[in-house]
PDB file of N, CA and C in Angstrom:
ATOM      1  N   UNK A   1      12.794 176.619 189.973  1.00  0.00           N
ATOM      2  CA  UNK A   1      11.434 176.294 189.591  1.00  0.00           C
ATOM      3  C   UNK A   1      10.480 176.936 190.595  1.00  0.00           C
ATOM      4  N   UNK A   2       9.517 177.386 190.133  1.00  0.00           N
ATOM      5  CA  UNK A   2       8.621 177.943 190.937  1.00  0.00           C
ATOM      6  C   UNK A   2       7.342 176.940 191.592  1.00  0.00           C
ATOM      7  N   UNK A   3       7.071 176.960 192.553  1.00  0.00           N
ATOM      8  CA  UNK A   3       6.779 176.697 193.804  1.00  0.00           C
ATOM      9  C   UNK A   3       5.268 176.052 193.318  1.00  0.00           C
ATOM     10  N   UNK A   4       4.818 177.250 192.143  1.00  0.00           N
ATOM     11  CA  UNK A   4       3.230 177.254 191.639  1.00  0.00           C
ATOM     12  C   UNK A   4       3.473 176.239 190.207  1.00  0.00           C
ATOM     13  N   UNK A   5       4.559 175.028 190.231  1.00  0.00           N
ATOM     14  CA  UNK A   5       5.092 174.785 188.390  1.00  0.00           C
ATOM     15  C   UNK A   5       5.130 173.890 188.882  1.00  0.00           C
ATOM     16  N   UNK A   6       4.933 172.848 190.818  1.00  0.00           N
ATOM     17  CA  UNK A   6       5.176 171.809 191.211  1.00  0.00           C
ATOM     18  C   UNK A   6       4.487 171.197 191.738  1.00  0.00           C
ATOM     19  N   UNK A   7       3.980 169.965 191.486  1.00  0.00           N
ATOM     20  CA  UNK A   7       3.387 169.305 192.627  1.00  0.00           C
ATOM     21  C   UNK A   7       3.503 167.877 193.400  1.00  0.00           C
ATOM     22  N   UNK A   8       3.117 167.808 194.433  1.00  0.00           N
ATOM     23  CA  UNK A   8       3.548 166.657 194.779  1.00  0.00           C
ATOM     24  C   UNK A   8       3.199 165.307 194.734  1.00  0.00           C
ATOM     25  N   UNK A   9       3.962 164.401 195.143  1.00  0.00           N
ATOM     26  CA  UNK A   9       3.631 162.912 194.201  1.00  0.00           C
ATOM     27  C   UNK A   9       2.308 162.296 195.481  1.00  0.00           C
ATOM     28  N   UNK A  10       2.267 162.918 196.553  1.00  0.00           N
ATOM     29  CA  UNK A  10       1.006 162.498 197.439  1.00  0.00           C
ATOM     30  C   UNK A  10       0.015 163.259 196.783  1.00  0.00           C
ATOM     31  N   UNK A  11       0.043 163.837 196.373  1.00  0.00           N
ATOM     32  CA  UNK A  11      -1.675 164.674 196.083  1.00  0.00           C
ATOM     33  C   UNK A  11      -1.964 164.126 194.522  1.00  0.00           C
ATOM     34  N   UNK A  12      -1.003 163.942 193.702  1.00  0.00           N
ATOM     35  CA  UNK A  12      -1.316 162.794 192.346  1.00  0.00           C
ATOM     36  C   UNK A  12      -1.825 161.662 193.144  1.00  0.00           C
ATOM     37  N   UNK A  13      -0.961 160.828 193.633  1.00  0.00           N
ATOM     38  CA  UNK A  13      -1.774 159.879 193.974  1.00  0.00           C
ATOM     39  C   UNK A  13      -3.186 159.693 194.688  1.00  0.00           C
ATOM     40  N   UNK A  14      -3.482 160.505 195.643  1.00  0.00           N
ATOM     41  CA  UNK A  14      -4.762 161.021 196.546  1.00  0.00           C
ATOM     42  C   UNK A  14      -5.423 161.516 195.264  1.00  0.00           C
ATOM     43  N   UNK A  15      -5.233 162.311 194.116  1.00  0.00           N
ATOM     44  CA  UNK A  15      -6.046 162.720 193.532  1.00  0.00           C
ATOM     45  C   UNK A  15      -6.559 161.947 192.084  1.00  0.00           C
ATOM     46  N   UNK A  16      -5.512 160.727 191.757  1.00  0.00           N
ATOM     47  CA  UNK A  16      -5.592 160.021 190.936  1.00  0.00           C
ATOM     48  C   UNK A  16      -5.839 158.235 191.608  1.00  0.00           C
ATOM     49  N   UNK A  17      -5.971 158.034 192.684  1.00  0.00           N
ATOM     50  CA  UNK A  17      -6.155 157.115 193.460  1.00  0.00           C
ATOM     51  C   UNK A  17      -5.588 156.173 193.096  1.00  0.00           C
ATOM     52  N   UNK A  18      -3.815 156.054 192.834  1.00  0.00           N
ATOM     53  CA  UNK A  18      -2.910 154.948 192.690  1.00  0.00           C
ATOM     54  C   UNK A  18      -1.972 155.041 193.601  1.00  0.00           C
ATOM     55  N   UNK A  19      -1.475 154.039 193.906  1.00  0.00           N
ATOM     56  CA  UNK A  19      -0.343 153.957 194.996  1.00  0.00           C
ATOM     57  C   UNK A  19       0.907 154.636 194.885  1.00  0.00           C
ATOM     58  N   UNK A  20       1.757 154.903 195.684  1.00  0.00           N
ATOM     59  CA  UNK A  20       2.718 155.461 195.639  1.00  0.00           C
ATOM     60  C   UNK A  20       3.880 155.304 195.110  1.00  0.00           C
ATOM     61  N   UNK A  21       3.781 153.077 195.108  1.00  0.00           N
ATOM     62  CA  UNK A  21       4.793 152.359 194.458  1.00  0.00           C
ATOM     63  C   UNK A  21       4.711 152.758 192.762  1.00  0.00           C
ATOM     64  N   UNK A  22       3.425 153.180 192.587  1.00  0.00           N
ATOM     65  CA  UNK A  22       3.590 153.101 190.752  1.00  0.00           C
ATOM     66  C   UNK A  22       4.272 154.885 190.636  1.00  0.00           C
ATOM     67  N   UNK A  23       4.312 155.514 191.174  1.00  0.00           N
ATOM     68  CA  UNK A  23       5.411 156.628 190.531  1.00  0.00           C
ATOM     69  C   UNK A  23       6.207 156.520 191.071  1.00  0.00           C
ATOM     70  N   UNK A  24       6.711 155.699 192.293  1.00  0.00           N
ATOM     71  CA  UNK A  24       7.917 155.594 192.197  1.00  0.00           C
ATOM     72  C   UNK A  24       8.423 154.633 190.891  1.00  0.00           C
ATOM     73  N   UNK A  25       7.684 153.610 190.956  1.00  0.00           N
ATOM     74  CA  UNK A  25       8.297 152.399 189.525  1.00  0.00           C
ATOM     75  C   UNK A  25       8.256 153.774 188.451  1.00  0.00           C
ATOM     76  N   UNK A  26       7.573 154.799 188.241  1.00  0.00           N
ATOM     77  CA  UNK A  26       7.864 155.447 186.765  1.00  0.00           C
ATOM     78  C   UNK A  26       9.198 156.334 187.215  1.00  0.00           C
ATOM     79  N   UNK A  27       9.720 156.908 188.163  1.00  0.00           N
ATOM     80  CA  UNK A  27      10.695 157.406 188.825  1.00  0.00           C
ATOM     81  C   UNK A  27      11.558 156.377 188.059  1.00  0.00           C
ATOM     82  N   UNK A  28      11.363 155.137 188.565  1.00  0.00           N
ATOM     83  CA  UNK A  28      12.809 154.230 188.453  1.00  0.00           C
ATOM     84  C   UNK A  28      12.695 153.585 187.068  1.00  0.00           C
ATOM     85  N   UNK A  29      12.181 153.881 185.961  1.00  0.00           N
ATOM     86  CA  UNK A  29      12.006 153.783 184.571  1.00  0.00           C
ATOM     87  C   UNK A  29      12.474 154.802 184.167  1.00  0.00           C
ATOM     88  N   UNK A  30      12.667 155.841 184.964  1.00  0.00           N
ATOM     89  CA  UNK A  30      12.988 156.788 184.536  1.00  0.00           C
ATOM     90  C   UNK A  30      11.795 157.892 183.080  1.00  0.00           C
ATOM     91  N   UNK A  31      11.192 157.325 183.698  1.00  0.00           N
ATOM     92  CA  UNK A  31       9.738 158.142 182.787  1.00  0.00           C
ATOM     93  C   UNK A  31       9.413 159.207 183.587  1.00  0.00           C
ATOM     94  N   UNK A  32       9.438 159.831 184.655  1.00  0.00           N
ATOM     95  CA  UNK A  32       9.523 161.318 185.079  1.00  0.00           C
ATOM     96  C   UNK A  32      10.534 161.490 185.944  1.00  0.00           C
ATOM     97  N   UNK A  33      10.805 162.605 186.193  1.00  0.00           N
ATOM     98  CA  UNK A  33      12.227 163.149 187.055  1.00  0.00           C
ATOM     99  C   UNK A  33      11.334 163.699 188.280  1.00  0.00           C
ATOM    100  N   UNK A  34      11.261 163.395 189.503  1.00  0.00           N
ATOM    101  CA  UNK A  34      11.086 163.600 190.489  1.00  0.00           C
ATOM    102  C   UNK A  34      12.147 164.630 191.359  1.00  0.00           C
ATOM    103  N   UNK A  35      11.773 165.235 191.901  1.00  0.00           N
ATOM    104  CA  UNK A  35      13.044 165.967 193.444  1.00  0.00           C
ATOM    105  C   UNK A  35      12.144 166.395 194.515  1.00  0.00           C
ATOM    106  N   UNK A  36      13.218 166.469 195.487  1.00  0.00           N
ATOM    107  CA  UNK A  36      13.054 166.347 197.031  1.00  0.00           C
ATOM    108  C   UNK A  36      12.898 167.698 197.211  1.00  0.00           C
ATOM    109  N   UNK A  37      11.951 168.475 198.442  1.00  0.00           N
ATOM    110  CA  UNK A  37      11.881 169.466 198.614  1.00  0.00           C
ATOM    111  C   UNK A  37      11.690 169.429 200.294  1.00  0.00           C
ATOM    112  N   UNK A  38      12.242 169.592 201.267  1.00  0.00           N
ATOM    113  CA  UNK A  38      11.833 169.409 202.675  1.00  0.00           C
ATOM    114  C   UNK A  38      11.109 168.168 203.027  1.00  0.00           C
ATOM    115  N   UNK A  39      12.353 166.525 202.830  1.00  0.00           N
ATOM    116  CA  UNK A  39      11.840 165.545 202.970  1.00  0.00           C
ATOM    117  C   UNK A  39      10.372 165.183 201.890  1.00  0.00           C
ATOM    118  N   UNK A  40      10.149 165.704 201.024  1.00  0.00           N
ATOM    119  CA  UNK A  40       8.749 165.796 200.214  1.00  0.00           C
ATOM    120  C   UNK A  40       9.379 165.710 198.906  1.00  0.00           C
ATOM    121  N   UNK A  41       8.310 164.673 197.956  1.00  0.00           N
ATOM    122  CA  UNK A  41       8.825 164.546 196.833  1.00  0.00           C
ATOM    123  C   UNK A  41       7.741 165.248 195.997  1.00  0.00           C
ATOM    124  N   UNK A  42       8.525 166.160 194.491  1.00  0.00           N
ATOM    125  CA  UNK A  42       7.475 166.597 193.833  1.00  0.00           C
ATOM    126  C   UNK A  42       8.168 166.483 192.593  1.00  0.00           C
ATOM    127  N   UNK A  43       7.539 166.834 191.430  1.00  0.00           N
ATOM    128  CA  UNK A  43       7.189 166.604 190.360  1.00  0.00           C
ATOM    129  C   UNK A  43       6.563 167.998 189.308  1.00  0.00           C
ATOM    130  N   UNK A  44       7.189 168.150 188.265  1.00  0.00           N
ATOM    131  CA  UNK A  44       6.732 169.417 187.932  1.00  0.00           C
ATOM    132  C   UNK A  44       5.460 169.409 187.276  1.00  0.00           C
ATOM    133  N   UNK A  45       4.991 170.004 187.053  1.00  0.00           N
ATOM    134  CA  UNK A  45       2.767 170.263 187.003  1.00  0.00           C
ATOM    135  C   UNK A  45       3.083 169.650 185.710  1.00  0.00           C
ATOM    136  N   UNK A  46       3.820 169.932 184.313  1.00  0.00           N
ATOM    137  CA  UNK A  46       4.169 169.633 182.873  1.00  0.00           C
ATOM    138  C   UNK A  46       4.217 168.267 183.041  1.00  0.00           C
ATOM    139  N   UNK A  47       4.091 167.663 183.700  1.00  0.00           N
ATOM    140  CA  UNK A  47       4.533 165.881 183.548  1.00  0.00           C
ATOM    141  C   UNK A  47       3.214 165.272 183.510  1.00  0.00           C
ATOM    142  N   UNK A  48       2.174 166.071 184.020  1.00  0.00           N
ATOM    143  CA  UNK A  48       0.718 165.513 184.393  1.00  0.00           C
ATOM    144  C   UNK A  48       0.367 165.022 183.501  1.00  0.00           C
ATOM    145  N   UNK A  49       0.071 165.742 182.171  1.00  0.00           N
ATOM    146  CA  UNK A  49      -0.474 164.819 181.260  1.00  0.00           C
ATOM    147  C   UNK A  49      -0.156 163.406 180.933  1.00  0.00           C
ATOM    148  N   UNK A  50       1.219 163.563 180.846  1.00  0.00           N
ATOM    149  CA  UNK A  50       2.329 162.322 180.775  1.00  0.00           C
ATOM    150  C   UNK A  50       1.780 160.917 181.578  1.00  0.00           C
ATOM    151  N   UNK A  51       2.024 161.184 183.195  1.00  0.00           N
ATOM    152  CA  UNK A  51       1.742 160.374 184.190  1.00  0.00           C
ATOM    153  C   UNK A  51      -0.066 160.335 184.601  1.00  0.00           C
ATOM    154  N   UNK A  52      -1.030 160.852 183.760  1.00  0.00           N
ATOM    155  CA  UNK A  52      -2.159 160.339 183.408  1.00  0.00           C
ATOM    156  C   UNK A  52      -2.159 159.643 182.644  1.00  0.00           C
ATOM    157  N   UNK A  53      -1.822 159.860 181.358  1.00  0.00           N
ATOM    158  CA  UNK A  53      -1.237 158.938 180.245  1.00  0.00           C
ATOM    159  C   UNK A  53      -1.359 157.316 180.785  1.00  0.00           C
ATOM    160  N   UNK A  54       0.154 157.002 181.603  1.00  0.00           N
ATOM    161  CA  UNK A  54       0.555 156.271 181.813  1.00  0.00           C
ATOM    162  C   UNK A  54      -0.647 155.599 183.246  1.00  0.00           C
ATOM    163  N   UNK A  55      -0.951 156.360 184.012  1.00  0.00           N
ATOM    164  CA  UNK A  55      -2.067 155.855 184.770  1.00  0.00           C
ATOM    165  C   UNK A  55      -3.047 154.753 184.232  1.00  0.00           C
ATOM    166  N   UNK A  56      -3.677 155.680 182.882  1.00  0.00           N
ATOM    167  CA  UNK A  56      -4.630 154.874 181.990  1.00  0.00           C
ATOM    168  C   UNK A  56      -4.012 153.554 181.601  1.00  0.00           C
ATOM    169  N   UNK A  57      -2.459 153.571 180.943  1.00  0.00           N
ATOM    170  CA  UNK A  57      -1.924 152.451 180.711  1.00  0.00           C
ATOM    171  C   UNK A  57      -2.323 151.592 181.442  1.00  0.00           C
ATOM    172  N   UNK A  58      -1.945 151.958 182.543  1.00  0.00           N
ATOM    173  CA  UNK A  58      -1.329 150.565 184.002  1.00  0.00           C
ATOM    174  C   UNK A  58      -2.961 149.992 184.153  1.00  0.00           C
ATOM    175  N   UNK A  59      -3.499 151.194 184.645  1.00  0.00           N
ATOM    176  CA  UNK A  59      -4.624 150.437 185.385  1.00  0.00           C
ATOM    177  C   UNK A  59      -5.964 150.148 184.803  1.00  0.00           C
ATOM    178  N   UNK A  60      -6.527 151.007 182.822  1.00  0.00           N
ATOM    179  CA  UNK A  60      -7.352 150.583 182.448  1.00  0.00           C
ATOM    180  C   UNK A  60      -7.252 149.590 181.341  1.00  0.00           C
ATOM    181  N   UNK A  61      -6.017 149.784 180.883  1.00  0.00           N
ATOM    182  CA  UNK A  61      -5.228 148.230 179.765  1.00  0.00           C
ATOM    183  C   UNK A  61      -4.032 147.323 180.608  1.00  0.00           C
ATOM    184  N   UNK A  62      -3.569 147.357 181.314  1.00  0.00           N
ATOM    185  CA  UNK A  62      -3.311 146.123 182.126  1.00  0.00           C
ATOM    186  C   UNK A  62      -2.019 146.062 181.862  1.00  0.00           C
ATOM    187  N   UNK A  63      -1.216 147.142 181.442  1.00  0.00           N
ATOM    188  CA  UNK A  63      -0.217 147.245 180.380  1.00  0.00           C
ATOM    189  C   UNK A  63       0.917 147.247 181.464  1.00  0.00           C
ATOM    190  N   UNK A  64       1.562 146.634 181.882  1.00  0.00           N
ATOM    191  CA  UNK A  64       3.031 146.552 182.665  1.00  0.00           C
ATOM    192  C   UNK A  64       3.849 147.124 182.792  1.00  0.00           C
ATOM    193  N   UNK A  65       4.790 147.724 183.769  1.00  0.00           N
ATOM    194  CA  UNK A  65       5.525 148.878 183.172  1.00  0.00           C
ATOM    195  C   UNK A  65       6.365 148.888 181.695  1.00  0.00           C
ATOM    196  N   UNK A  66       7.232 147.666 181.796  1.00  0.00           N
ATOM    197  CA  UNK A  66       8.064 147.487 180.640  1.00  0.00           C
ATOM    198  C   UNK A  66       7.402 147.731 179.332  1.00  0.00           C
ATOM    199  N   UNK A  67       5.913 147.751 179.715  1.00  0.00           N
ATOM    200  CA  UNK A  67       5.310 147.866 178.251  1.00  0.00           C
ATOM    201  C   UNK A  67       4.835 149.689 177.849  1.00  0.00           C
ATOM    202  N   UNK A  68       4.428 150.370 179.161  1.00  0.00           N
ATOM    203  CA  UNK A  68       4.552 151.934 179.394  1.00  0.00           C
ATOM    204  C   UNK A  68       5.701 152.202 179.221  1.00  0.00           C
ATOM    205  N   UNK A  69       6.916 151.994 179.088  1.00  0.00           N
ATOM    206  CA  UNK A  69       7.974 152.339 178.809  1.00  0.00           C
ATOM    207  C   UNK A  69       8.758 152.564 177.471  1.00  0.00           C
ATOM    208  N   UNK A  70       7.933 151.073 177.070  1.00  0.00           N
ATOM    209  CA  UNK A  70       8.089 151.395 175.063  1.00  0.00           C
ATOM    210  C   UNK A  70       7.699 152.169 174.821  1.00  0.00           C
ATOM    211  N   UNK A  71       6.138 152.188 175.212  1.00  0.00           N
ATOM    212  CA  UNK A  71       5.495 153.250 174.548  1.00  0.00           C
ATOM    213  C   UNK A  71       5.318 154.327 174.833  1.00  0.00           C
ATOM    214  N   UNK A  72       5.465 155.242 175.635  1.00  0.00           N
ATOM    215  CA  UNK A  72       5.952 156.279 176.109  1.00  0.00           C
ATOM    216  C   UNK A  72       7.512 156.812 175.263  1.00  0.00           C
ATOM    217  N   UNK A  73       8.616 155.910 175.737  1.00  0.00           N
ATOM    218  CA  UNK A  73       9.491 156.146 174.255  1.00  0.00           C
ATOM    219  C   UNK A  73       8.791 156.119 173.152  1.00  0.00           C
ATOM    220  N   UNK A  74       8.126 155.343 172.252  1.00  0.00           N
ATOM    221  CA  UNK A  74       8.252 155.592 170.831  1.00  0.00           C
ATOM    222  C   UNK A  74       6.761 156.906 170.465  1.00  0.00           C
ATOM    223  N   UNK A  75       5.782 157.277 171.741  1.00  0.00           N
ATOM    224  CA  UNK A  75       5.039 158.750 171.181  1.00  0.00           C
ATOM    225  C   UNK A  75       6.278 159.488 171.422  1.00  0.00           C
ATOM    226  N   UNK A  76       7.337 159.823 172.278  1.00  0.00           N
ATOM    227  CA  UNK A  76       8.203 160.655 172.549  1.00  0.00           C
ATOM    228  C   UNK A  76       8.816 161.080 171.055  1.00  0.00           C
ATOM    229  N   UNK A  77       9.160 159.621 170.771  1.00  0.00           N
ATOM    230  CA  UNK A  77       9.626 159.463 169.483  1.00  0.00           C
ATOM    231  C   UNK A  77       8.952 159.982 168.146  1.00  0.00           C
ATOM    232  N   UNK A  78       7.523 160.022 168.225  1.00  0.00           N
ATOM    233  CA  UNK A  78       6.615 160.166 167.089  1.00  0.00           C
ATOM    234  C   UNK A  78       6.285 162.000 167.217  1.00  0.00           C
ATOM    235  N   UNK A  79       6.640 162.469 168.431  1.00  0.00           N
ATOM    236  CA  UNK A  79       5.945 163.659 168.393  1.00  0.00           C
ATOM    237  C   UNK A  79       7.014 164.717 168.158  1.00  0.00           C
ATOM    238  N   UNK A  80       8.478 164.215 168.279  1.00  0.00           N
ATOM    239  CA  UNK A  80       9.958 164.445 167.593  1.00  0.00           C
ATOM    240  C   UNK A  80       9.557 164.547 166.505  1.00  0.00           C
ATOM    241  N   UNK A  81       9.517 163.472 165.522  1.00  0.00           N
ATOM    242  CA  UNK A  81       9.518 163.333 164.383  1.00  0.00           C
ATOM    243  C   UNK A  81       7.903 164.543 163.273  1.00  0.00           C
ATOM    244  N   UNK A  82       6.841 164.395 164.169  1.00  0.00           N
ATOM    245  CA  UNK A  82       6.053 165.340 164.072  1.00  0.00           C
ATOM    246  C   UNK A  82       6.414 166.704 163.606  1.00  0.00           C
ATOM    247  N   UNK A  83       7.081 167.382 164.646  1.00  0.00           N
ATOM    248  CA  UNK A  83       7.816 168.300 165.003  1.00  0.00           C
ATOM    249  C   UNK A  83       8.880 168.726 163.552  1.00  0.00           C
ATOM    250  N   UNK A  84       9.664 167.246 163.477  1.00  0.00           N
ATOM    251  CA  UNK A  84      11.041 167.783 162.183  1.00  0.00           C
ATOM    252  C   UNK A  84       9.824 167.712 160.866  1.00  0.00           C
ATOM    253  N   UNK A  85       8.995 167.144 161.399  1.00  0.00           N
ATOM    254  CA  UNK A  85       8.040 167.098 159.536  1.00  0.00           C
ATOM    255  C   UNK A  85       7.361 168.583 159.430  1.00  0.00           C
ATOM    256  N   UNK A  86       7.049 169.278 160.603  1.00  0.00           N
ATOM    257  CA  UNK A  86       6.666 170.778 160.489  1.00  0.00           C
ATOM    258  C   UNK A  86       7.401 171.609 159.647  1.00  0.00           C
ATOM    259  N   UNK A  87       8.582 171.128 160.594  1.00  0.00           N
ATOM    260  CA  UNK A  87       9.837 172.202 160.628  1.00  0.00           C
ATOM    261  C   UNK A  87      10.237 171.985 158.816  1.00  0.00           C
ATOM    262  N   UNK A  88      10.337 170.483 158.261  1.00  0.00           N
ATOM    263  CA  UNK A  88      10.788 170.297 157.039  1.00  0.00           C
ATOM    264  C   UNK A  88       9.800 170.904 156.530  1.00  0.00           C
ATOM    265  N   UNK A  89       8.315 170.914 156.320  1.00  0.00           N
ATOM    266  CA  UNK A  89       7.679 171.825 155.258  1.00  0.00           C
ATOM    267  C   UNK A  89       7.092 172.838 155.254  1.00  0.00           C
ATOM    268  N   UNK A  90       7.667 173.763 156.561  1.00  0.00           N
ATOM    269  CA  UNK A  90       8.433 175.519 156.473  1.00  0.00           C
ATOM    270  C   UNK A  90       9.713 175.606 155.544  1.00  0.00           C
ATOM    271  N   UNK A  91       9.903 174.826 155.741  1.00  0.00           N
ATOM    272  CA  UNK A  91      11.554 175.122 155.143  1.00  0.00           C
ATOM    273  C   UNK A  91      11.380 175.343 153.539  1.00  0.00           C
ATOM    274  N   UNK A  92      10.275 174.089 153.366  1.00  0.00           N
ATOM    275  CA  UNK A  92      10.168 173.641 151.608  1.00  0.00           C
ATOM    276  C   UNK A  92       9.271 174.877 151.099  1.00  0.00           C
ATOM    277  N   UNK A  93       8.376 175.149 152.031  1.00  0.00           N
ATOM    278  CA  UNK A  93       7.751 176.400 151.545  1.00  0.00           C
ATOM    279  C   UNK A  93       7.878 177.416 150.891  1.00  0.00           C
ATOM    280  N   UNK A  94       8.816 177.596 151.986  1.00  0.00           N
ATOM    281  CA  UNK A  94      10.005 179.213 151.605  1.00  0.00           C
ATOM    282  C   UNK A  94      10.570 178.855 149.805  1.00  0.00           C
ATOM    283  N   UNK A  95      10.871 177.992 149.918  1.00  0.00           N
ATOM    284  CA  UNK A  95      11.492 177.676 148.136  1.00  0.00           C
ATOM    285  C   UNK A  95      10.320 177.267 147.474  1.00  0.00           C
ATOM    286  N   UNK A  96       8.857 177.099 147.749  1.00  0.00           N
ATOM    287  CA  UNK A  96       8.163 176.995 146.589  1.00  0.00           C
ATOM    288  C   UNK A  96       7.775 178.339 145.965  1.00  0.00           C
TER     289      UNK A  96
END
């Protein structure tokens, strides 16, 4: 991964002004994949939207992790399904 594709979980937080415990709790929900780089933890730039997302959850609806966690699964889920409904009416196209 390139160097310019990463960033780190101190400058989200400094730049999104939440504590450190709430990406680690999304770490340990397993809602982003974190790694170590010279004692330093980072995070790839693609997750941002994601872990804004979930920012808004926590701290402007009051929403708990267990409850960012559903829902985070089921858009995951909806934007899958998005996706196969494209893909199904390319497919149907071609035969109309």
């Amino acid at each position: 991964m390139n160097k310019k594709d990463i960033i780190s979980i101190e400058r989200i937080c400094s730049a999104y002004k939440v504590p450190n415990e709430f990406i680690d709790e999304l770490i340990e929900f397993e809602l982003i994949d974190a790694f170590d780089i010279d004692r330093q933890r980072f995070v790839s730039e693609s997750v941002l939207p994601d872990i804004e997302k979930m920012i808004n959850m926590r701290y402007e609806l009051n929403i708990n992790m267990e409850g960012i966690s559903v829902i985070h699964n089921l858009l995951q889920r909806i934007e899958e399904m998005d996706e196969e409904i494209r893909m199904l009416r390319n497919r149907l196209r071609r035969y109309e």
